[in-house]
N, C-alpha and C. Protein backbone atom coordinates (compact mmCIF):
# COMPACT_ATOMS: atom_id res chain seq x y z
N UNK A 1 107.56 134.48 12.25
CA UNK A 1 107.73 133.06 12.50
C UNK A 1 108.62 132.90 13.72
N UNK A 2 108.41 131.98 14.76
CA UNK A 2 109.58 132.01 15.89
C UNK A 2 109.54 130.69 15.91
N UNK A 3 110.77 130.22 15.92
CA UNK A 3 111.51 129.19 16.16
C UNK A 3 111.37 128.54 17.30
N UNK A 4 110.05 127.98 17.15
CA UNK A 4 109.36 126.96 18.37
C UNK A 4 110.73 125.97 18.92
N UNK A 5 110.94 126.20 20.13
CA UNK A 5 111.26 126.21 21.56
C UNK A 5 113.07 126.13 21.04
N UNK A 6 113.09 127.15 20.64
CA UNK A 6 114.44 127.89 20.44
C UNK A 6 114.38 129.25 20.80
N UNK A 7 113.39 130.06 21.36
CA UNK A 7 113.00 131.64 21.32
C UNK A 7 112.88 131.76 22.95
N UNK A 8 113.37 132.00 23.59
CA UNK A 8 113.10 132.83 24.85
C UNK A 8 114.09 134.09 25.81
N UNK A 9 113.03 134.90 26.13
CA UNK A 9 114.04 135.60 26.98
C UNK A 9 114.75 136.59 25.63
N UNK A 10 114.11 137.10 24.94
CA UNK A 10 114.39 137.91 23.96
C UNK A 10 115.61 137.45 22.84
N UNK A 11 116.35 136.01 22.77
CA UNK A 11 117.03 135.64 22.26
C UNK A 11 116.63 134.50 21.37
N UNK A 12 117.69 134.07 20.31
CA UNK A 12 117.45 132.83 19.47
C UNK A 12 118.55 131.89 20.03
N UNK A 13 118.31 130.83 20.28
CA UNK A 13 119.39 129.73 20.13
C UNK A 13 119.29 128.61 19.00
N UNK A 14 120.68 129.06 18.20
CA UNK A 14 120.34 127.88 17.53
C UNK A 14 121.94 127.38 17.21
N UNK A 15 122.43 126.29 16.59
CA UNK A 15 123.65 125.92 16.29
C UNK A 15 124.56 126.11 14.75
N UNK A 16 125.39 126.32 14.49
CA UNK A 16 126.29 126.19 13.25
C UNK A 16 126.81 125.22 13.03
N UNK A 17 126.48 124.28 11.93
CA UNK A 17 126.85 122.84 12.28
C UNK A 17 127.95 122.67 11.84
N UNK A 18 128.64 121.73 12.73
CA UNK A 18 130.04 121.39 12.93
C UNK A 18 130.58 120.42 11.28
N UNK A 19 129.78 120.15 10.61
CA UNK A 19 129.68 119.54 9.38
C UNK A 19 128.82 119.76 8.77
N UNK A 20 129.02 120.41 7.40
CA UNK A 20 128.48 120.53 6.59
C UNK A 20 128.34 119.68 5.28
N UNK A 21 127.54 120.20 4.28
CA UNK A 21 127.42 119.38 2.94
C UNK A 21 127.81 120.17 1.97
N UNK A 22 128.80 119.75 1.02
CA UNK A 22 128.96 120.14 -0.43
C UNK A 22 127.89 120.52 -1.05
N UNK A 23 127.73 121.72 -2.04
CA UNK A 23 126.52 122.02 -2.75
C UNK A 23 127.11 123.02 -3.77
N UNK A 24 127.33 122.40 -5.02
CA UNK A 24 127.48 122.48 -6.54
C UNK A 24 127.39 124.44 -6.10
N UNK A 25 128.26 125.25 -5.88
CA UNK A 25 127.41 126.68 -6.50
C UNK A 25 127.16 127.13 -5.36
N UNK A 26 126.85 126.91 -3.81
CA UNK A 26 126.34 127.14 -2.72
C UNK A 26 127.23 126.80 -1.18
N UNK A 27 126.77 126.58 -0.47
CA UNK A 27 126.63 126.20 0.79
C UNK A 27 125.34 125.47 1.03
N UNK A 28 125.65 124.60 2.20
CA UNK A 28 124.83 123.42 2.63
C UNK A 28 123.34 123.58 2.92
N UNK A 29 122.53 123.02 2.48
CA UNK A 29 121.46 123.19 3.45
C UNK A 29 121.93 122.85 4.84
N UNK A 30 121.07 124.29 5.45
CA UNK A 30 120.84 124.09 7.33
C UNK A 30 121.76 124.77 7.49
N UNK A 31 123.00 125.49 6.91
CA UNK A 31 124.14 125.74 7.55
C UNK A 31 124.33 127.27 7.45
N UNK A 32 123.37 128.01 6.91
CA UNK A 32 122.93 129.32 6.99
C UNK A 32 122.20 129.71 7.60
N UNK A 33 122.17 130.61 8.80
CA UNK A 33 121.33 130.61 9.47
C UNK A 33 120.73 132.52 9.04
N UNK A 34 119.81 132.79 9.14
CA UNK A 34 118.89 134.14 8.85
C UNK A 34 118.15 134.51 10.09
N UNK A 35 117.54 135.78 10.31
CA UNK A 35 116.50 136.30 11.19
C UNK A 35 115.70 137.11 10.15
N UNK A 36 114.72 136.68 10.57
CA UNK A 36 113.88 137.98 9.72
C UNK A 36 112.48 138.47 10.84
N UNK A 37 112.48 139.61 10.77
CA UNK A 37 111.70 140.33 11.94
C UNK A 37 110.91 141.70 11.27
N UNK A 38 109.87 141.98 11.58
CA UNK A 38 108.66 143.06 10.59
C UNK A 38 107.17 142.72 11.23
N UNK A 39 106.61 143.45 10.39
CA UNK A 39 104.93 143.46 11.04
C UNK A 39 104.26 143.66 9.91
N UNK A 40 102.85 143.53 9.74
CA UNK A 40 102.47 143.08 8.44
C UNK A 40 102.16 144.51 7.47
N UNK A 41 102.72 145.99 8.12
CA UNK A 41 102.38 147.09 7.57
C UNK A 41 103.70 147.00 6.56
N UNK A 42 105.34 146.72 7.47
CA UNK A 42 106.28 146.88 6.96
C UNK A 42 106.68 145.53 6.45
N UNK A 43 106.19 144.61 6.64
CA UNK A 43 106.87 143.37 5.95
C UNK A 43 107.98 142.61 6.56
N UNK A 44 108.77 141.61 6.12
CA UNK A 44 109.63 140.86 7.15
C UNK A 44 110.85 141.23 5.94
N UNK A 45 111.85 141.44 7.33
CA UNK A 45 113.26 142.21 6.64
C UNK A 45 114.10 141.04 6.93
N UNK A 46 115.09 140.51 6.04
CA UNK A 46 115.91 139.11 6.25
C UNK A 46 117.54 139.33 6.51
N UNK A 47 118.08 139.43 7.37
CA UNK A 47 119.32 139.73 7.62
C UNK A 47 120.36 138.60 7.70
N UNK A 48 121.15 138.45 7.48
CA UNK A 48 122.44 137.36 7.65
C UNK A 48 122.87 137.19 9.02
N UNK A 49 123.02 135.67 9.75
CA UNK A 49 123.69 136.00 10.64
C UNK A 49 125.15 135.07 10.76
N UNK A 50 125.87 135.12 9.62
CA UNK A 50 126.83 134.43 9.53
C UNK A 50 127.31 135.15 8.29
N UNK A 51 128.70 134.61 7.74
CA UNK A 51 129.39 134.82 6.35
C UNK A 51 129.91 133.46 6.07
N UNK A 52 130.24 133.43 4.90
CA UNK A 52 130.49 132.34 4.05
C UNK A 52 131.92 132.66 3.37
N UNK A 53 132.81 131.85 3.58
CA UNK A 53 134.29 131.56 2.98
C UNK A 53 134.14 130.60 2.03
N UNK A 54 134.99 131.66 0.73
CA UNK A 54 134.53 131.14 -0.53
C UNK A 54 135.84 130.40 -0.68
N UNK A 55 136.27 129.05 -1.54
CA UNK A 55 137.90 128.52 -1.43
C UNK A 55 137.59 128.11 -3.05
N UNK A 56 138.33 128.75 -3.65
CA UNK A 56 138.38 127.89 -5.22
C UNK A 56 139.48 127.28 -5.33
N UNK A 57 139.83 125.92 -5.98
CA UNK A 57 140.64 124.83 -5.66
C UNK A 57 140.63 124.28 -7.84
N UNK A 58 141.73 124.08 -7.94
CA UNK A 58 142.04 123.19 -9.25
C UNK A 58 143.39 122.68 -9.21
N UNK A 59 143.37 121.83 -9.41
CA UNK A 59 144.27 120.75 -9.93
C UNK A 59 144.24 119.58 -10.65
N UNK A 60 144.90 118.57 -9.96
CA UNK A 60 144.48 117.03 -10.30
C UNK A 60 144.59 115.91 -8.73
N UNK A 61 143.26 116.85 -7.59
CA UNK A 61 143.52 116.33 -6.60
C UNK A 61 142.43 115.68 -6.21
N UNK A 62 141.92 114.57 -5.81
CA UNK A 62 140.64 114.23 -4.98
C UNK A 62 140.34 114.54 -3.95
N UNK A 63 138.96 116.07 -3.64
CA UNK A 63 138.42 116.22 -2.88
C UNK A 63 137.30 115.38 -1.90
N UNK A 64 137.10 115.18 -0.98
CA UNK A 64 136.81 113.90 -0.37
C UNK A 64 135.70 114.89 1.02
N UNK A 65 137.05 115.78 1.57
CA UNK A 65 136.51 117.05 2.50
C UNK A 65 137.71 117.95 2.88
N UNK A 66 136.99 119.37 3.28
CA UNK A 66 137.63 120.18 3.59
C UNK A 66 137.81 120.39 5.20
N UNK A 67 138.35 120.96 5.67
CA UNK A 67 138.76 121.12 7.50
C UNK A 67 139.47 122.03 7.99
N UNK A 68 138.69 123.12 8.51
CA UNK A 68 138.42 124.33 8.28
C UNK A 68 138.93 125.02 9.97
N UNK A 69 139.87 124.97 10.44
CA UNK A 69 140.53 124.92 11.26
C UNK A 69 141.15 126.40 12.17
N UNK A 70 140.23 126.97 13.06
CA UNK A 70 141.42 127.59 13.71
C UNK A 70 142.05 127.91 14.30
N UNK A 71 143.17 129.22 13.90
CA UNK A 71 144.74 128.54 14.56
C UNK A 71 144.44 129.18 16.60
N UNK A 72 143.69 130.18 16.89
CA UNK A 72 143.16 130.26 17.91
C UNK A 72 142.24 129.33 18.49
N UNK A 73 142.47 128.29 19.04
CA UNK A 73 142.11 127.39 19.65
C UNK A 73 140.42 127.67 20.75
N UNK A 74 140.50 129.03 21.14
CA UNK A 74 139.55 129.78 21.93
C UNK A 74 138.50 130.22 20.77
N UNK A 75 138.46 130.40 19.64
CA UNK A 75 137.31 131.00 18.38
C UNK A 75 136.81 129.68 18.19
N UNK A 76 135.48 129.73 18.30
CA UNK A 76 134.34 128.76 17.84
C UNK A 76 133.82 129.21 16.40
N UNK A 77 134.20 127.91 15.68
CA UNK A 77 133.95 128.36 14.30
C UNK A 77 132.63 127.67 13.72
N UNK A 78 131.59 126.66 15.13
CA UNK A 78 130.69 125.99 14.88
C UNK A 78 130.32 126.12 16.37
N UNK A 79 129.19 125.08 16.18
CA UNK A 79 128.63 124.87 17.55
C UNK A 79 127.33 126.16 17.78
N UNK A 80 127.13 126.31 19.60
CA UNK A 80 125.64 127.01 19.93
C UNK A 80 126.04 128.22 19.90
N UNK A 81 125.01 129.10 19.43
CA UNK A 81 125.13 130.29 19.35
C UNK A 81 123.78 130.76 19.73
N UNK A 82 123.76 132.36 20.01
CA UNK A 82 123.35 132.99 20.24
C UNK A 82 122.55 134.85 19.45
N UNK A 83 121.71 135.10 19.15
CA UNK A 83 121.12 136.15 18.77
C UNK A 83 119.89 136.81 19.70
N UNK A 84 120.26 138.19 19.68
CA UNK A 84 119.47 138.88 20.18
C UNK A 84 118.48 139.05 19.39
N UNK A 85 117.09 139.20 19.93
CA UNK A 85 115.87 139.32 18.96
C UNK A 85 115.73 141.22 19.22
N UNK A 86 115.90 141.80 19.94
CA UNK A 86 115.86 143.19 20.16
C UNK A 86 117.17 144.15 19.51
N UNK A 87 117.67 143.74 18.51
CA UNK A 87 118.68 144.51 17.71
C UNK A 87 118.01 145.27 17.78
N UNK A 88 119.21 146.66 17.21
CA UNK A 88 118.78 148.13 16.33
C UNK A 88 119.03 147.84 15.59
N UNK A 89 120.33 147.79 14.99
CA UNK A 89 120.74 148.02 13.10
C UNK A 89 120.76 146.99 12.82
N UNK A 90 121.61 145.70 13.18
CA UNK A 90 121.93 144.55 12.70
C UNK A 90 122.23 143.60 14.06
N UNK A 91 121.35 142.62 13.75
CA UNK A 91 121.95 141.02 14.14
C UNK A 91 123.14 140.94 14.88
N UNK A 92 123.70 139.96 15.82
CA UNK A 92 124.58 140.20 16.14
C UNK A 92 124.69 138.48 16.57
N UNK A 93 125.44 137.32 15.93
CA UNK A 93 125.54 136.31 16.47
C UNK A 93 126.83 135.92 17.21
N UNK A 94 126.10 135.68 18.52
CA UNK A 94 127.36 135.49 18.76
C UNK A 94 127.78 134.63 19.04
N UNK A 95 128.91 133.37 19.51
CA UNK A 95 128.67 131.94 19.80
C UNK A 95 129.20 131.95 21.22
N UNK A 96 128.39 130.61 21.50
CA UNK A 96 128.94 130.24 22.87
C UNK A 96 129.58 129.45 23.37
N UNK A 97 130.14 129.18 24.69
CA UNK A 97 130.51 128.14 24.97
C UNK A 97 130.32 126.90 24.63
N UNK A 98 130.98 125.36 24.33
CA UNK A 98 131.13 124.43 24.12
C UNK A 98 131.00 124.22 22.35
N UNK A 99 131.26 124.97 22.12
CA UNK A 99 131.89 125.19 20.54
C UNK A 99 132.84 124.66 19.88
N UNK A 100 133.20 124.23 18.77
CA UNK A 100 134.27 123.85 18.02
C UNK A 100 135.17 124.30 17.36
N UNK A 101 136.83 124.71 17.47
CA UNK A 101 137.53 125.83 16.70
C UNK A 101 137.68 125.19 15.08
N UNK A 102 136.65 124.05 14.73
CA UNK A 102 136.88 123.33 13.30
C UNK A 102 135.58 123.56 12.64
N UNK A 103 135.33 123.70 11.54
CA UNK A 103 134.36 122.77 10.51
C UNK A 103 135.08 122.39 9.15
N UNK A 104 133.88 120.77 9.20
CA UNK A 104 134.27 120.14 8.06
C UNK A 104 133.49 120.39 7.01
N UNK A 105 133.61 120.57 5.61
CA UNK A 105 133.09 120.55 4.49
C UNK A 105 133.02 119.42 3.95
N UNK A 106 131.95 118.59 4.25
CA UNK A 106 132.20 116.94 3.20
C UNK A 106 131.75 117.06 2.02
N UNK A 107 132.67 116.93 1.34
CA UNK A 107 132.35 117.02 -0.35
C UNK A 107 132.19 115.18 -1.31
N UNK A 108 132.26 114.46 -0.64
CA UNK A 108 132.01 113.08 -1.22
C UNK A 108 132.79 112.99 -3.06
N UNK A 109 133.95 113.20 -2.71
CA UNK A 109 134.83 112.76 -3.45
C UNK A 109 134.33 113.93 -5.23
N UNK A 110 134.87 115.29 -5.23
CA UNK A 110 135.08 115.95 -6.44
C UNK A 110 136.47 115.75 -6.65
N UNK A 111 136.32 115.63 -8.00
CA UNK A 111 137.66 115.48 -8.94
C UNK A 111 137.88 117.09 -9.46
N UNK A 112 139.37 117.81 -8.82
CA UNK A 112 139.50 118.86 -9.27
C UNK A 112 139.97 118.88 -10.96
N UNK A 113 139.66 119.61 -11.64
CA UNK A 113 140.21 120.10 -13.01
C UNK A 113 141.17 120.40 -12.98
N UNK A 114 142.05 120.46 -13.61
CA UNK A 114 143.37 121.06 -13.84
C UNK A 114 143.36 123.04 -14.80
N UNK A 115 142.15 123.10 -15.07
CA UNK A 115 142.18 124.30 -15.96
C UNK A 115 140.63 125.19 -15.50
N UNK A 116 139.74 124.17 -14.69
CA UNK A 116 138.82 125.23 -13.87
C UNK A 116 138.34 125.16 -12.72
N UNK A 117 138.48 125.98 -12.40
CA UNK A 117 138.51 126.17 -10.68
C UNK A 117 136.91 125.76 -9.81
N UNK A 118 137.12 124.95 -9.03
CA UNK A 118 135.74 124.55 -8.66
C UNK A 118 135.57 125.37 -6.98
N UNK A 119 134.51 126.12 -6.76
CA UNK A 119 134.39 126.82 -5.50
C UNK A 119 133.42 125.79 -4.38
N UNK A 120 134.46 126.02 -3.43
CA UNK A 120 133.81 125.71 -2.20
C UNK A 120 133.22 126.54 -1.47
N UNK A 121 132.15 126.40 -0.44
CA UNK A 121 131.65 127.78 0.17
C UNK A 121 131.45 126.76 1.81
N UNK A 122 132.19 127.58 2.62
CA UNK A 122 131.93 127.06 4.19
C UNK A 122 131.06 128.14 4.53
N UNK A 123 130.32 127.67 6.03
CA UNK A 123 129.38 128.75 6.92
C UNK A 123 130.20 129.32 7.63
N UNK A 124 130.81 130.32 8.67
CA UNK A 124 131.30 130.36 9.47
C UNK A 124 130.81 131.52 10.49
N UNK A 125 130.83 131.48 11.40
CA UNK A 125 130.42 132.75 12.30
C UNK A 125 131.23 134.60 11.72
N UNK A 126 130.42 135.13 11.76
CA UNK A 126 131.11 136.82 11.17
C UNK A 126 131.63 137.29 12.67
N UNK A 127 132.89 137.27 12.58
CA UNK A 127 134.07 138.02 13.21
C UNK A 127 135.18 138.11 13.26
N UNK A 128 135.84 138.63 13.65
CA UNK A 128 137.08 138.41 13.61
C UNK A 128 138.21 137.89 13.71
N UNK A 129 139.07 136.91 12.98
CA UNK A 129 139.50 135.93 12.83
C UNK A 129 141.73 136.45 13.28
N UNK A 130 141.99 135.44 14.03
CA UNK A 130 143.27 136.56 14.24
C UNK A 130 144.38 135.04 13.22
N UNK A 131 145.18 136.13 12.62
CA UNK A 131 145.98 135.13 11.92
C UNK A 131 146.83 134.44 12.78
N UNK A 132 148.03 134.21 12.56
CA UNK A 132 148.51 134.22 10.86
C UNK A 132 147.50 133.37 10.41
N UNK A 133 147.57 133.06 9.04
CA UNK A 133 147.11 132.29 7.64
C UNK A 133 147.69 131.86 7.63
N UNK A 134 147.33 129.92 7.05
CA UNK A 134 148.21 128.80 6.47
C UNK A 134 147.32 128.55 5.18
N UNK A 135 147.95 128.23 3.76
CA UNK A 135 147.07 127.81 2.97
C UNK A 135 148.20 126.35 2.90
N UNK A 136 147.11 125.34 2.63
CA UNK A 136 147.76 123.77 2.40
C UNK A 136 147.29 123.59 1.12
């Protein structure tokens, strides 16, 4: 399948959206992005081209959205990206210029529990993230 007039020049362009949707158990539709590449002897092989940050949260707080922030101002944690269609082993996305160092998780108002933990799941580009860590 190729991603009519996103495919040229041996690459994919496509985006990580800068907002996402809450989903009970998941991540958003649209906000996962995949390649899958094969021929009809070997079949189509489906690879990841992103990871997902899992956040479990309880209290007695109203979730509304999350904002997903980072502290390197230069790391695009959304926005256009880039994949090579001529890998060897694995995928390799990488993002590009005019990118966003944020994404939001809109969750449209969950009421946390006080005794079970409800999981959030963001998209985010797979690499390397430089700290420090803040948890709020």
């Amino acid at each position: 399948y190729d991603i009519s007039g996103r495919h040229k020049d041996g690459y994919i362009y496509l985006t990580l959206p800068q907002e996402q949707e809450y989903v009970s158990g998941s991540f958003g539709p649209g906000a996962f992005p995949m390649i899958a590449m094969g021929t009809l002897e070997s079949g189509l092989k489906f690879k990841n081209l992103s990871a997902v940050l899992k956040i479990s949260m309880k209290g007695k707080s109203l979730i509304k959205s999350i904002t997903l922030t980072a502290n390197d101002k230069s790391t695009s944690l959304s926005g256009p990206a880039v994949v090579k269609t001529d890998y060897e082993d694995e995928p390799q996305l990488t993002m590009s210029e005019g990118g966003s160092s944020s994404v939001v998780l809109n969750v449209n108002a969950i009421e946390l529990s006080e005794t079970d933990e409800t999981d959030f799941f963001i998209v985010v580009p797979a690499q390397t993230y430089k700290g420090p860590y803040h948890q709020i």
